[in-house]
C-alpha atoms as a PDB file:
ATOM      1  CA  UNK A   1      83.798 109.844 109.855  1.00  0.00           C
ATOM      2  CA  UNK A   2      84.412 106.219 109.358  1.00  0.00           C
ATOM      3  CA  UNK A   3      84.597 104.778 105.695  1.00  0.00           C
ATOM      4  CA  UNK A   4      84.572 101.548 104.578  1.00  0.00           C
ATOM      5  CA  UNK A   5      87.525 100.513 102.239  1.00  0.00           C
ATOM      6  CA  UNK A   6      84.865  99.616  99.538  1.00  0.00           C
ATOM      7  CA  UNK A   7      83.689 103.116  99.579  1.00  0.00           C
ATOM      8  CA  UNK A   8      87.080 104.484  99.840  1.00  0.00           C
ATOM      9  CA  UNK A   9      88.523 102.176  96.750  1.00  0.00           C
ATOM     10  CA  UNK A  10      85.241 103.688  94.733  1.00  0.00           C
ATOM     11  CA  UNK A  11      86.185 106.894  95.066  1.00  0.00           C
ATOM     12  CA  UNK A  12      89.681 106.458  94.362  1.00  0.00           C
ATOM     13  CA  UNK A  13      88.550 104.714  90.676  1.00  0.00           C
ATOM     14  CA  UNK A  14      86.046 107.573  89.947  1.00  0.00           C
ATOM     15  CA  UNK A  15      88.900 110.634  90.990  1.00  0.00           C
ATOM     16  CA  UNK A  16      91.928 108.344  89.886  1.00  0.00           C
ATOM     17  CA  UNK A  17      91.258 105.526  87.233  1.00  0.00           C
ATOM     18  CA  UNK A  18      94.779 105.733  85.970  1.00  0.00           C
ATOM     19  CA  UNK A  19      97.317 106.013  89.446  1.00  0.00           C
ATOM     20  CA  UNK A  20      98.802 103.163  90.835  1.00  0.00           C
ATOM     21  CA  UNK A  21      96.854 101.763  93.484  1.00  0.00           C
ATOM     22  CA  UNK A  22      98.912  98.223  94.195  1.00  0.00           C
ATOM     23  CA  UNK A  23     103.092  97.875  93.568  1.00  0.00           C
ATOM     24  CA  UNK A  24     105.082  94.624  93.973  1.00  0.00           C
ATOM     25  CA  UNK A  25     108.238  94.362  92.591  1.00  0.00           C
ATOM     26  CA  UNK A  26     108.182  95.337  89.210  1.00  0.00           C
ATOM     27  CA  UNK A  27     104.207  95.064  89.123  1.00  0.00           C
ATOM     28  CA  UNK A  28     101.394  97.502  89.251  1.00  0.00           C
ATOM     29  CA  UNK A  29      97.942  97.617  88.868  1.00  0.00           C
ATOM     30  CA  UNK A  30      95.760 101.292  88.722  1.00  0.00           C
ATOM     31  CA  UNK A  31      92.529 101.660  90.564  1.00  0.00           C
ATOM     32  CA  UNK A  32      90.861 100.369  87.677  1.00  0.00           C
ATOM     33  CA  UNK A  33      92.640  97.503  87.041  1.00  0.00           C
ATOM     34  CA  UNK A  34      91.498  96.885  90.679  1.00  0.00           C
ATOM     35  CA  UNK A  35      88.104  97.747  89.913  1.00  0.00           C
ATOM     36  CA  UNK A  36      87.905  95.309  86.856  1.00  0.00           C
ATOM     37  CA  UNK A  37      89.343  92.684  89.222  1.00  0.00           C
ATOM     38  CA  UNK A  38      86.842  92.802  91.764  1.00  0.00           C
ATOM     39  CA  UNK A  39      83.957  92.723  89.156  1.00  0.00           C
ATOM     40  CA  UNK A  40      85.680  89.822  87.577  1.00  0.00           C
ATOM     41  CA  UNK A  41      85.648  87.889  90.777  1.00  0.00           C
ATOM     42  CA  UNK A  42      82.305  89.073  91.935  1.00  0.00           C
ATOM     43  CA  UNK A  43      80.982  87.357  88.750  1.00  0.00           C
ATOM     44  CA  UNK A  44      82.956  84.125  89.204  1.00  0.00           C
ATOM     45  CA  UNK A  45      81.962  83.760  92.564  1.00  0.00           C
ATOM     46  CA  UNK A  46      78.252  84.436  91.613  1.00  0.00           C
ATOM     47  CA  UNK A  47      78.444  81.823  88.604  1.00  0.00           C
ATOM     48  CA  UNK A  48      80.080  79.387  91.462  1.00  0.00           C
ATOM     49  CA  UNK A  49      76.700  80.431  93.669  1.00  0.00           C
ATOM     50  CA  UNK A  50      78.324  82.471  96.437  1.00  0.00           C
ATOM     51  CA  UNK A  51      75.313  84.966  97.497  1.00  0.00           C
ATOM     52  CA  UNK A  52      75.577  87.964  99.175  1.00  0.00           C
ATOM     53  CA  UNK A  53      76.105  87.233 103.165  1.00  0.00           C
ATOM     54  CA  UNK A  54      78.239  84.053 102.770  1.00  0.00           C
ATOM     55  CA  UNK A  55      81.993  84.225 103.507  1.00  0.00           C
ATOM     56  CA  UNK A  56      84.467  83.505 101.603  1.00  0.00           C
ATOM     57  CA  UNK A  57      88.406  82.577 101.693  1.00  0.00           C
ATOM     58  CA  UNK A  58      90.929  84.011  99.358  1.00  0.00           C
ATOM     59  CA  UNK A  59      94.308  82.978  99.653  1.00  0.00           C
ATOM     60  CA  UNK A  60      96.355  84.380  97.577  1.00  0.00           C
ATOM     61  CA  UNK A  61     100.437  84.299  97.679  1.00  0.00           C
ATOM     62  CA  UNK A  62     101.886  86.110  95.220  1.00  0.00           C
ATOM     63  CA  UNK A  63      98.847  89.014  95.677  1.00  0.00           C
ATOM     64  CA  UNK A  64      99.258  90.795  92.041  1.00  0.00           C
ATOM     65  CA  UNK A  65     100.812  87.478  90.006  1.00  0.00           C
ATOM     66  CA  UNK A  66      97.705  85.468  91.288  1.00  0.00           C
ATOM     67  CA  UNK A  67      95.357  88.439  90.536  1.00  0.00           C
ATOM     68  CA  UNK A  68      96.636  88.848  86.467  1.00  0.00           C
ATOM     69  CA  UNK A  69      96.467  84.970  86.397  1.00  0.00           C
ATOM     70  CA  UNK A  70      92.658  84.913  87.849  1.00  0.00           C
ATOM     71  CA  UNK A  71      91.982  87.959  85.495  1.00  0.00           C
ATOM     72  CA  UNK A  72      93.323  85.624  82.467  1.00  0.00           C
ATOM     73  CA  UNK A  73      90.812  82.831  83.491  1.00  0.00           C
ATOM     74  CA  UNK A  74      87.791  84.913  83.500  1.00  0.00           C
ATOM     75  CA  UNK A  75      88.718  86.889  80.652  1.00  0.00           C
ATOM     76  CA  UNK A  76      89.022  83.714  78.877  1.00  0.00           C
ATOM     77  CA  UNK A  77      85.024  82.714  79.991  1.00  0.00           C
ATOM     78  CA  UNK A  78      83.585  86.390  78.758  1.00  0.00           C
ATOM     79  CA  UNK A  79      83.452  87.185  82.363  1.00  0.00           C
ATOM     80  CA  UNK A  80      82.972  91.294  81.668  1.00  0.00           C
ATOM     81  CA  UNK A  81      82.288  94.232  84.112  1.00  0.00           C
END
């Protein structure tokens, strides 16, 4: 059976919030560190008046630096999960 890797990342946060999910270097982030960071952005992207069905480009270097620095911003607005 064929899952989608949004279905498979929701499993992994429900069975295991606390493992490392992402590793670069000397950074990590757990499944729900992910989790938060995808709700984050989801919001943002909502408040910017993306709608479900439009596409949209991410670019994103330095994958977990860019992530904690995004996750600063929105934390910063009251952007919450």
């Amino acid at each position: 059976m064929s899952r989608h890797v949004c279905e498979l990342l929701d499993a992994s946060v429900v069975r295991y919030p606390e493992k490392i999910a992402l590793l670069q270097g000397k950074s990590s982030w757990t499944f729900a560190e992910i989790e938060t960071f995808s709700n984050r952005l989801a919001h943002m992207l909502i408040e910017q008046g993306v709608k479900q069905g439009d596409r949209v480009l991410l670019v994103m270097g330095k994958l977990l630096r860019e992530c904690d620095m995004l996750l600063r911003h929105t934390e910063g607005r009251g952007c919450v999960r």
